[in-house]
Protein backbone atom coordinates (compact mmCIF):
# COMPACT_ATOMS: atom_id res chain seq x y z
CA UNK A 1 115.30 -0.75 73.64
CA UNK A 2 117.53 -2.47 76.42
CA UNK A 3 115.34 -6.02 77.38
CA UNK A 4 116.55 -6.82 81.05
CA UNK A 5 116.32 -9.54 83.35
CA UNK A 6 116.80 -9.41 87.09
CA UNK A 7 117.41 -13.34 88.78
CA UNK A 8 116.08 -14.40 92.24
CA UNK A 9 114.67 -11.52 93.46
CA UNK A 10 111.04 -10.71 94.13
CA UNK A 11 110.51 -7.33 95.25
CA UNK A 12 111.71 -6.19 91.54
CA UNK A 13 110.01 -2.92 91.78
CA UNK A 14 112.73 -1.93 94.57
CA UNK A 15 115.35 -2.30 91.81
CA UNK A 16 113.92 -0.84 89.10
CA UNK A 17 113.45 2.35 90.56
CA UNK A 18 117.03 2.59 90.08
CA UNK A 19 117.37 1.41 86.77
CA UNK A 20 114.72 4.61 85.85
CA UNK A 21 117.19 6.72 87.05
CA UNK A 22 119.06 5.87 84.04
CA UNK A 23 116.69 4.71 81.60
CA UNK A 24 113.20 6.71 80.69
CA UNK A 25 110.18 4.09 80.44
CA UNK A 26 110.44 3.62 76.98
CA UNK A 27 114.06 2.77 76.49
CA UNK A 28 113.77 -0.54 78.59
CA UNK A 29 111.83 -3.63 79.09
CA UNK A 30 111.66 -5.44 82.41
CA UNK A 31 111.67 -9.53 81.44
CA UNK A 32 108.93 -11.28 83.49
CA UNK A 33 110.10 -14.67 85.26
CA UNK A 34 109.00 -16.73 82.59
CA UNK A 35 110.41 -14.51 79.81
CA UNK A 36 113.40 -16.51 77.91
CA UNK A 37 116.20 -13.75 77.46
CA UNK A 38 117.50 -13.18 74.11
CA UNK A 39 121.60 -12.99 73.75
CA UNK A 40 120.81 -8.66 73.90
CA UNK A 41 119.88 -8.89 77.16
CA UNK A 42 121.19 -7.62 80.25
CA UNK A 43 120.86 -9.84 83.03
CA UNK A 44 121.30 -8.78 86.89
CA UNK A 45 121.95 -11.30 89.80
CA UNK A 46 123.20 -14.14 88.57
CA UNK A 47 124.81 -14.99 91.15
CA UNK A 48 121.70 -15.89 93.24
CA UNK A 49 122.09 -12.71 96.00
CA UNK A 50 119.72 -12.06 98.36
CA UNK A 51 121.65 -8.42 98.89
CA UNK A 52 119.26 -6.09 97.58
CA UNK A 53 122.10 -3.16 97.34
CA UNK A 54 124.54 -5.16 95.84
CA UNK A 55 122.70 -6.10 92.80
CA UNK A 56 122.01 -2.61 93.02
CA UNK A 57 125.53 -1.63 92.85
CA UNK A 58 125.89 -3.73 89.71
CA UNK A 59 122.72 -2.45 88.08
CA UNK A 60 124.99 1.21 88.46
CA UNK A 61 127.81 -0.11 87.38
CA UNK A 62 126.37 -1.58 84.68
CA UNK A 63 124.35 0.90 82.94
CA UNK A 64 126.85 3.38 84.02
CA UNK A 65 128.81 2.00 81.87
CA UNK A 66 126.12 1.79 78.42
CA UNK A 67 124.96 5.35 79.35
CA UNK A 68 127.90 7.10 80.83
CA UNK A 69 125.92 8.80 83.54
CA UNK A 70 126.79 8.44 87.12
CA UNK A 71 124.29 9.76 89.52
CA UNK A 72 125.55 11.36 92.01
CA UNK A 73 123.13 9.64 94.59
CA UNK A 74 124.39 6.40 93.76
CA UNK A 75 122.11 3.65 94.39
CA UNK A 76 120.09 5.34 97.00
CA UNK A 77 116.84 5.62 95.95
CA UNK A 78 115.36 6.32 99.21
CA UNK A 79 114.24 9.61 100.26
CA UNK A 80 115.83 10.47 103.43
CA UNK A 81 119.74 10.56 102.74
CA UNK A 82 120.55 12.31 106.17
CA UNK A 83 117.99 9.87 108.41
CA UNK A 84 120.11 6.83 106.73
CA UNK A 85 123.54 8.73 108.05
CA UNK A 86 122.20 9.60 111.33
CA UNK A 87 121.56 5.85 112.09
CA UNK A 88 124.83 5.01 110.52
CA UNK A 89 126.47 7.45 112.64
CA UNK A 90 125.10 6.24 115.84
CA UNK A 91 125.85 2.70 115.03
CA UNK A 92 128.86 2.47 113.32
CA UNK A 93 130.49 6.28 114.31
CA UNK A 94 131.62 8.76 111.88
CA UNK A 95 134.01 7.57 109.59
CA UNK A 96 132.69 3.78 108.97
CA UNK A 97 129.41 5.67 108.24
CA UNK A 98 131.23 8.04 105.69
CA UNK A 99 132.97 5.01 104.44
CA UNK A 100 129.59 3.28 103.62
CA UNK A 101 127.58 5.98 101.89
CA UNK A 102 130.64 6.51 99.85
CA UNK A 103 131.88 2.72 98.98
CA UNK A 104 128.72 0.88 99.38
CA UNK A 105 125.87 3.45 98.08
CA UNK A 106 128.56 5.04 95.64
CA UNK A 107 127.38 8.90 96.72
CA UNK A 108 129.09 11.29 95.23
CA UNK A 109 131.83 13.31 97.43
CA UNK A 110 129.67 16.30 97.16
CA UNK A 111 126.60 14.96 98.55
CA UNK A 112 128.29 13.28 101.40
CA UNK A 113 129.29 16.59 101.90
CA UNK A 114 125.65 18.05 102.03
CA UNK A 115 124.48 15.37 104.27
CA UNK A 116 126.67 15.46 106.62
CA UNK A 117 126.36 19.72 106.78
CA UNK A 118 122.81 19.01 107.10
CA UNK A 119 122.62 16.60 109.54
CA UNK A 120 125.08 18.56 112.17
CA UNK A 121 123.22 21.83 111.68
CA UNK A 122 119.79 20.31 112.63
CA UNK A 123 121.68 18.34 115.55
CA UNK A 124 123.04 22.30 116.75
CA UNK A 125 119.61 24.15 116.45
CA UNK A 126 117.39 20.98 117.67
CA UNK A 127 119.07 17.53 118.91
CA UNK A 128 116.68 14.94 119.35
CA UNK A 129 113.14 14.94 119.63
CA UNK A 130 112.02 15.36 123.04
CA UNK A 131 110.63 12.20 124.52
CA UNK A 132 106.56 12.81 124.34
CA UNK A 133 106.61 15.32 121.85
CA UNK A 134 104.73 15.53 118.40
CA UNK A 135 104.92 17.06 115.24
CA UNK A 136 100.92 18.37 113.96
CA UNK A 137 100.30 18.65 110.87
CA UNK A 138 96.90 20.08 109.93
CA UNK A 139 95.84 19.62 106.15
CA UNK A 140 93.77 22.21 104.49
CA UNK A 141 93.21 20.62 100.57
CA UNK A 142 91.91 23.66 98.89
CA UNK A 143 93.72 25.79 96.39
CA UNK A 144 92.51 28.69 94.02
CA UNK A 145 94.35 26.81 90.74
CA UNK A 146 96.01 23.50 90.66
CA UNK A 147 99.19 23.90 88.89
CA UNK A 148 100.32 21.62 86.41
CA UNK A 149 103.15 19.81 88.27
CA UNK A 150 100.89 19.39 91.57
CA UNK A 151 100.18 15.71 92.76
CA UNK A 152 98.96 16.64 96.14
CA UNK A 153 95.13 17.43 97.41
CA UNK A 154 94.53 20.14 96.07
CA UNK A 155 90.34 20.72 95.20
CA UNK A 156 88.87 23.92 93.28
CA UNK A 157 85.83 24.08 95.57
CA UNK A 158 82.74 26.31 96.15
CA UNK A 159 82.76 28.04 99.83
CA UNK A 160 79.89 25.76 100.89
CA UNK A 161 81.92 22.83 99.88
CA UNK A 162 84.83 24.57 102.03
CA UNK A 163 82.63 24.93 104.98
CA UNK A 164 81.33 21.19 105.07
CA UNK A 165 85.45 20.22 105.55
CA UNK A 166 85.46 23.16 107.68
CA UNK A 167 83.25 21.51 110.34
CA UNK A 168 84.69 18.21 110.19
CA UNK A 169 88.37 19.11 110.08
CA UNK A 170 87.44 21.10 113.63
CA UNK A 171 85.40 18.14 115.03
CA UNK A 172 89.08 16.07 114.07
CA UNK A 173 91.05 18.82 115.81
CA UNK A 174 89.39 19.09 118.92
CA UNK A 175 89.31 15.28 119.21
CA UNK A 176 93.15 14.46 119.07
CA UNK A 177 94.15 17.11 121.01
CA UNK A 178 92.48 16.06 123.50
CA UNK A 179 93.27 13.22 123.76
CA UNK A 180 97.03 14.03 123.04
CA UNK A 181 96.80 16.08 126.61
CA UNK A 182 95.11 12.92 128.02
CA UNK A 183 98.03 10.64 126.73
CA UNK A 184 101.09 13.21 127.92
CA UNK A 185 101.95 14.10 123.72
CA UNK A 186 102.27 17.62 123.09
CA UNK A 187 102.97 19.71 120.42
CA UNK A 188 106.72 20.58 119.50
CA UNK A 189 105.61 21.92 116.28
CA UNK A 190 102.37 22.87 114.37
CA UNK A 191 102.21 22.86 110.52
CA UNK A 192 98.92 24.27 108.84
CA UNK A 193 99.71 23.17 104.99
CA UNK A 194 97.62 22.12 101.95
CA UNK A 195 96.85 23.04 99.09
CA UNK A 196 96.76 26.50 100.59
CA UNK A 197 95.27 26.94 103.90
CA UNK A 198 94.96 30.69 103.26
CA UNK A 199 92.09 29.63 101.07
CA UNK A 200 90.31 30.12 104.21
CA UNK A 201 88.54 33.42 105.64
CA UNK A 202 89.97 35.26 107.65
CA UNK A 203 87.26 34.35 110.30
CA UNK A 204 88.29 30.14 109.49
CA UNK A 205 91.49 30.89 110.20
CA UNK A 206 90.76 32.73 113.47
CA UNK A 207 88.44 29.88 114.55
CA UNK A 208 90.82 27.17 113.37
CA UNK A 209 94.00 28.46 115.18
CA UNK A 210 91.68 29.14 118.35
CA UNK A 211 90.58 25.74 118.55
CA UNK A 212 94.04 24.32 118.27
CA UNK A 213 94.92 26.29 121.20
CA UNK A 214 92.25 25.42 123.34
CA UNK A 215 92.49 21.43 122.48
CA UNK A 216 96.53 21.18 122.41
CA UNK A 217 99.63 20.97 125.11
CA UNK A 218 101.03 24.21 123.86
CA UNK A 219 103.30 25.04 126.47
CA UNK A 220 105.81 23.64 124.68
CA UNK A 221 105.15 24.92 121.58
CA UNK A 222 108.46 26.49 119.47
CA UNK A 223 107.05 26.57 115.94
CA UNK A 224 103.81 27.52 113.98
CA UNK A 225 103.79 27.77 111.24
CA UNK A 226 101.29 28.33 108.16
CA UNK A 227 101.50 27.86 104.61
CA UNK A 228 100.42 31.01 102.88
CA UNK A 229 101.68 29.76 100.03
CA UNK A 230 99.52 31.27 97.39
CA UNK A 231 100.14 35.16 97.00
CA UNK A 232 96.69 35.66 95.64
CA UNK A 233 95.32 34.31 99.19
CA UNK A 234 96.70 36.81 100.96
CA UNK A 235 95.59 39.51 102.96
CA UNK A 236 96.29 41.88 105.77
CA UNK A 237 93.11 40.75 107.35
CA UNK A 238 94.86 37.21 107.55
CA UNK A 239 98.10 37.77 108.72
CA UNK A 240 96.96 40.32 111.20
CA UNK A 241 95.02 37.17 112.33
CA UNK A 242 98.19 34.73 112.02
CA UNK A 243 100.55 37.37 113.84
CA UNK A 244 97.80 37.87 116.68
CA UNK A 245 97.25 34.38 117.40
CA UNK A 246 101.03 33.12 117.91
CA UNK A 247 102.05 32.12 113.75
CA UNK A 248 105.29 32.58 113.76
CA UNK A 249 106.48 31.16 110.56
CA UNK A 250 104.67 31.53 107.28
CA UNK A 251 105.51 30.05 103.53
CA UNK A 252 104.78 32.45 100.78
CA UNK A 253 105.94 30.31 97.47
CA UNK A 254 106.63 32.12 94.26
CA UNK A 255 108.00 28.62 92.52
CA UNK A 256 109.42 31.12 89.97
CA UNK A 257 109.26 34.96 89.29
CA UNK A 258 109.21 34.59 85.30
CA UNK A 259 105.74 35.74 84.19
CA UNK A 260 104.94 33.54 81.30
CA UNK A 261 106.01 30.39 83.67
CA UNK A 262 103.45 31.21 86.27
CA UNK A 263 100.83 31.40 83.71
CA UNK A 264 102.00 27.77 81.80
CA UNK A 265 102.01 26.10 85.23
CA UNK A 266 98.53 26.88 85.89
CA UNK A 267 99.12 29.64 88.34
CA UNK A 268 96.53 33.12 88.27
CA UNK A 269 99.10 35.37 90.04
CA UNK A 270 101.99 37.79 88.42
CA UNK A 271 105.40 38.44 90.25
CA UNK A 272 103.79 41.54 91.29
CA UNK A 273 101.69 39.87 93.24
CA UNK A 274 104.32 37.77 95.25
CA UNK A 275 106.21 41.24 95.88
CA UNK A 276 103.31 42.60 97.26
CA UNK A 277 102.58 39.78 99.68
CA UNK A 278 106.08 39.97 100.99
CA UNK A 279 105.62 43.97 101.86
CA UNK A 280 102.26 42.32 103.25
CA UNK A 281 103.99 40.38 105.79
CA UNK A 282 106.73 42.43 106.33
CA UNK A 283 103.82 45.11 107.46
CA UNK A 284 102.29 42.86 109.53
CA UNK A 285 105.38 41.99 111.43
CA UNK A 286 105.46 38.26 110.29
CA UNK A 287 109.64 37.70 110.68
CA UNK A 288 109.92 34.08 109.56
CA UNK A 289 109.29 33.47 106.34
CA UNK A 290 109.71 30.79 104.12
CA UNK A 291 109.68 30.79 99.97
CA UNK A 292 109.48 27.75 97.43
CA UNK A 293 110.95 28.28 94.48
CA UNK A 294 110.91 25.09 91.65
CA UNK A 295 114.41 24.21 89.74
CA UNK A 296 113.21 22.75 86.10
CA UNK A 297 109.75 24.29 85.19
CA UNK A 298 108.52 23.76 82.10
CA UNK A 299 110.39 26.54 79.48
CA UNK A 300 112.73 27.43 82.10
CA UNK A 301 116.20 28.08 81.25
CA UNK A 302 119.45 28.54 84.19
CA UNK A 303 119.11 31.98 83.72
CA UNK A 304 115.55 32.54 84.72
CA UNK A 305 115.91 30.31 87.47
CA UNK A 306 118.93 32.32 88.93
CA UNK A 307 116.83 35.51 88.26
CA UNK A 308 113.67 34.02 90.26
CA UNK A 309 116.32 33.20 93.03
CA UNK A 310 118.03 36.36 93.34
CA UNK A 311 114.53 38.38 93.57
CA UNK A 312 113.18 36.40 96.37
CA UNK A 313 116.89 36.39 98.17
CA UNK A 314 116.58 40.58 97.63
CA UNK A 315 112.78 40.16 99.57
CA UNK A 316 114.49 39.42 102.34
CA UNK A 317 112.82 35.28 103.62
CA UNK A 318 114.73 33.82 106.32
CA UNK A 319 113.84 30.40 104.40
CA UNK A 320 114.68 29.16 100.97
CA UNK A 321 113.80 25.96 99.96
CA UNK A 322 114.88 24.93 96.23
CA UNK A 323 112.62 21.85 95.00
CA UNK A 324 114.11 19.65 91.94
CA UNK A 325 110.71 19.91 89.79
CA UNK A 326 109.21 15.87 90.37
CA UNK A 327 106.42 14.51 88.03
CA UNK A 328 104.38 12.49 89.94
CA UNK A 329 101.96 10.15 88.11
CA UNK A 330 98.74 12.41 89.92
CA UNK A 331 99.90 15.53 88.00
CA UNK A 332 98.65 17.16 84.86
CA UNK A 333 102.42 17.68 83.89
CA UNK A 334 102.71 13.91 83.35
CA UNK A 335 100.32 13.47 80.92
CA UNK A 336 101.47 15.95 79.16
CA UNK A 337 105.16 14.92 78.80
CA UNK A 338 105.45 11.59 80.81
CA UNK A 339 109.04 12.22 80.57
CA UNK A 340 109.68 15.61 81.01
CA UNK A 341 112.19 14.98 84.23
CA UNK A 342 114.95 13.14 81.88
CA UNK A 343 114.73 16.21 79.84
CA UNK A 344 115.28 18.53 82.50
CA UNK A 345 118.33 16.83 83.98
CA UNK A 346 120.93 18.80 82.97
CA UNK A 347 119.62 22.14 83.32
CA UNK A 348 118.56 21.38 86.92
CA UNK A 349 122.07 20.17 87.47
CA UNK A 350 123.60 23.34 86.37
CA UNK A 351 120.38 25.22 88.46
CA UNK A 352 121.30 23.54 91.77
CA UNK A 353 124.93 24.14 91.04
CA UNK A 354 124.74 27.76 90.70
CA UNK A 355 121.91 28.18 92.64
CA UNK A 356 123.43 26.09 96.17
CA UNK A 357 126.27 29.20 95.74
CA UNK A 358 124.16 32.22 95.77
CA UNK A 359 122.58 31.03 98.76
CA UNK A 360 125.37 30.33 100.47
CA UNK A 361 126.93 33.74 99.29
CA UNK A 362 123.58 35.36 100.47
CA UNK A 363 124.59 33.65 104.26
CA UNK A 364 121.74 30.85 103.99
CA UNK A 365 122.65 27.29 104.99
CA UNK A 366 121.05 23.93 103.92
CA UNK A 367 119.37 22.41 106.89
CA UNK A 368 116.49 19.65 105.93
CA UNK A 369 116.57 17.40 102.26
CA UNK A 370 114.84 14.85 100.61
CA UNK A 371 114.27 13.07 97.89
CA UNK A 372 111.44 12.01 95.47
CA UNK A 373 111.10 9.96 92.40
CA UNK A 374 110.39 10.97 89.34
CA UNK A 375 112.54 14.05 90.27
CA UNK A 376 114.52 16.05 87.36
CA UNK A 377 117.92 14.28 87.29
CA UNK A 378 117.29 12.03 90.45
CA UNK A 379 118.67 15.43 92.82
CA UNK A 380 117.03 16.41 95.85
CA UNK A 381 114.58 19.27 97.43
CA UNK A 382 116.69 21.30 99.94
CA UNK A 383 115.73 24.05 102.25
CA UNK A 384 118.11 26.85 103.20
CA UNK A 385 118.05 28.84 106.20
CA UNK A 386 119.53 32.20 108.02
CA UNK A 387 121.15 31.13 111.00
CA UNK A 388 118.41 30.21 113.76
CA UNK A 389 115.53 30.38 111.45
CA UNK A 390 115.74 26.78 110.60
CA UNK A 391 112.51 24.46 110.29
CA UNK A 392 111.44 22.72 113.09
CA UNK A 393 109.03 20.32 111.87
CA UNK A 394 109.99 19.91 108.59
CA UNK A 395 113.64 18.87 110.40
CA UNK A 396 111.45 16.12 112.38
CA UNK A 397 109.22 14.76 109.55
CA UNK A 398 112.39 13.82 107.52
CA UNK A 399 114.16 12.37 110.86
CA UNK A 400 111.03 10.31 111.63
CA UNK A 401 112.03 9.84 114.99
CA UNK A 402 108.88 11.68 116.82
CA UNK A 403 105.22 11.13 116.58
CA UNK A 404 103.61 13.14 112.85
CA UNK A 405 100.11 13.76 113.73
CA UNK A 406 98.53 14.69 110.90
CA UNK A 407 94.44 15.69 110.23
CA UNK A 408 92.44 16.44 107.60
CA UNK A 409 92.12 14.92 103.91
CA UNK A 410 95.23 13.05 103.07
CA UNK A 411 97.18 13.33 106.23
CA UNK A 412 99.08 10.14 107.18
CA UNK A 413 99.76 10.03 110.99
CA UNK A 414 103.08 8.51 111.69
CA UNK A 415 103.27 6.99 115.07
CA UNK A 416 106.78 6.40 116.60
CA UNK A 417 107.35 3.59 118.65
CA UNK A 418 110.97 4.78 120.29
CA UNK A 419 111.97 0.80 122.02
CA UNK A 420 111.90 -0.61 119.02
CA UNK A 421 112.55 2.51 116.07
CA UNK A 422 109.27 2.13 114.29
CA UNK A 423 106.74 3.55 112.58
CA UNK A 424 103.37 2.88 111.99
CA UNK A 425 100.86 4.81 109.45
CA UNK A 426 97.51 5.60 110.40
CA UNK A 427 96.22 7.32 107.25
CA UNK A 428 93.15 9.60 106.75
CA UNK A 429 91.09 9.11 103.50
CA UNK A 430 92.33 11.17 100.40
CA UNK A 431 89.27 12.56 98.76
CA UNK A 432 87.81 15.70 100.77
CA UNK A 433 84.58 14.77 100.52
CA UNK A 434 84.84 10.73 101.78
CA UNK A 435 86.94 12.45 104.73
CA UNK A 436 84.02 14.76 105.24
CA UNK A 437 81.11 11.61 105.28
CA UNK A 438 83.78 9.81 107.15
CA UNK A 439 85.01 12.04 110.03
CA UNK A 440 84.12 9.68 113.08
CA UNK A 441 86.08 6.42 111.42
CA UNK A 442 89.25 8.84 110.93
CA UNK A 443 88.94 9.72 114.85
CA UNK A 444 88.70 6.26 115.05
CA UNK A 445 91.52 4.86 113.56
CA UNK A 446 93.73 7.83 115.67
CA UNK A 447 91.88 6.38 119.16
CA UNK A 448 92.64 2.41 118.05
CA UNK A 449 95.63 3.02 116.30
CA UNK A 450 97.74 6.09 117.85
CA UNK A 451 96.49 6.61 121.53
CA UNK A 452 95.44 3.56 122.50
CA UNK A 453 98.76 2.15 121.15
CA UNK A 454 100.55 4.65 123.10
CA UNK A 455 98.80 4.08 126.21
CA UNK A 456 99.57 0.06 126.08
CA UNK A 457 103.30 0.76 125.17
CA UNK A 458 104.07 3.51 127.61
CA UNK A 459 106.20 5.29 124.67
């Protein structure tokens, strides 16, 4: 047990994330002010700095040194590597930004690498956000199971109970986008996600997508997508009612293809059932599609991962994106093994590894990242792309520089004040069923909050 003591510096949870990079919870104790120090402790700061990243750097170096790991991430514990670049670049131009991410966040050679590949492949299929435009993001928090690793809204409802959220998630719609036509925003992008919104009939869906049509700007519209992501959710019925009404992106999201995994993460479909939902789609013409697949599930070894990855690469998605498995205090998985991501960090090193290579031998490219915490060796969630079919809106959420609208139960509105490079959240309520006896305060906070605020400050 390593006792440690950080000087002069209040916001201590900032540092300690990085200290759990190297140490689990139970290996450490965090010394409160008034704690006296024994002659075993490690104490940080003592020089009195008010730099939070250099007492980071010596929190690195430091238990770099007792553990022997080096992260590759360095001391950047934030979640947007290639946003923190981009506004290097701008500011300080290429090479002083390099210089920085390499010398004064101590990233590794080979993620520099990444970020930078990232960041000029989103700048060559989408610049900047279009002055006025707005990523919508419409949340549907319903899914058949809730797997085991899952820390989003996610509710195992009746179809009554569907139907009450239903009715207030359209009454939400309607409402902000009209008034986004009012206020000059439209959409650049639409993202229907969850849970799984293909929870919903076949009829919801129809109505849903109709009324976003008929309250948005979609002139402008380049991407719609909707997360499909359960294979056992799927029909021909739907996606002949996606494909008809302008979807032109889906996600169908395997995680893995290994049979006993889908079962221990909670999950009521076989691999069958994923291959069937890609013929599904191909069928119905749908010729964007994107697949999750998880690096680190529980009883996973490298090998089943690369075998998961090479079936969906031989179905034939135009998207790939690879998530580092993350065990978030609102899943099952962490009471189960509250420490399961130190276990896994070695074998999702070697996963990522291996697994960044077939894509790239398969002609897919990395084009949006980010980070979480309490992700499997401290990596990073990437999605991979065919050339041209890269993500829109999920390029814009991680830039943050464009308005995220965002409805329904749990969606945080991001509004983007360009002058001044700021954001301000304008959250809805979590729990489905406060969102549904709350629906006219959520409009609310959008009309006080969002378009009032962008009618003041001309942005």
């Amino acid at each position: 047990m390593f006792n440690i003591k950080i000087l002069n510096y209040e916001k201590q949870y900032l540092l300690e994330e990085l200290i759990k990079v190297f140490l689990r919870p139970d290996q450490y104790r965090l010394l409160k002010e008034e704690d006296i120090p024994g002659d075993d402790a490690i104490i940080f700061n003592e020089s009195n700095s008010a730099d939070r990243n250099e007492i980071k750097r010596e929190i690195y170096d430091k238990l770099s040194e007792l553990t022997g790991m080096k992260p590759e991430w360095g001391i950047l514990t934030g979640i947007r590597p290639v946003k923190l670049y981009g506004e290097m670049l701008v500011s300080d131009g290429q090479d002083k930004a390099k210089e920085q991410l390499r010398n004064s966040y101590y990233i590794s050679d080979e993620k520099l690498d990444l970020i930078c590949d990232i960041y000029d492949r989103q700048i060559d299929f989408c610049g900047d956000a279009p002055e006025k435009s707005a990523c919508v993001y419409i949340g549907i928090p319903f899914c058949p199971t809730r797997c085991v690793y899952c820390s989003f809204a996610s509710n195992q409802v009746c179809d009554d109970e569907i139907e009450k959220y239903f009715q207030a998630l359209l009454k939400e719609v309607s409402y902000v986008g009209n008034r986004m036509r009012q206020t000059g925003i439209y959409a650049e992008s639409i993202y229907i996600g969850g849970g799984t919104p293909t929870t919903l009939t076949a009829e919801q869906l129809e109505v849903l997508i109709e009324t976003v049509y008929e309250s948005f700007d979609t002139d402008r519209l380049l991407e719609f997508t909707v997360e499909a992501g359960r294979p056992d959710t799927i029909t021909p019925e739907k996606l002949k009612v996606l494909k008809e009404h302008g979807v032109n992106r889906i996600s169908i999201n395997p995680q893995s293809m290994k049979k006993e995994t889908l079962e221990l993460i909670g999950r009521n479909h076989s691999p069958e059932d994923i291959i069937r939902a890609f013929e599904m789609a191909k069928l119905a013409k749908m010729d964007n599609i994107n697949a999750d697949i998880i690096a680190g599930l529980p009883e996973e070894s490298p090998e089943d991962f690369i075998n998961t990855l090479k079936t969906v690469i031989a179905m034939e998605p135009t998207n790939i994106t690879v998530h580092s498995l993350a065990v978030k205090r609102a899943s099952r998985l962490k009471d189960i093994s509250p420490d399961f991501h130190y276990r896994q960090a070695q074998i999702v090193a070697e996963m990522l590894d291996e697994g960044r290579r077939i894509l790239e031998d398969a002609g897919y490219k990395p084009n949006y990242l980010y980070r979480q915490k309490h992700m499997a060796g401290a990596f990073e969630n990437v999605g991979y792309s065919l050339p041209g079919k890269e993500c829109i809106y999920n390029i814009r959420i991680m830039d943050e520089h464009q308005h995220n609208i965002a409805m329904g139960a749990g969606g945080i509105t991001k509004v983007y004040f360009p002058k001044e490079n700021r954001l301000e959240r304008v959250p809805n309520v979590y729990n489905y069923e406060e969102y549904i006896n709350r629906i006219d305060e959520m409009i609310n906070r959008k009309e006080e909050n969002l378009f009032k605020e962008v009618n003041i400050n001309g942005d």
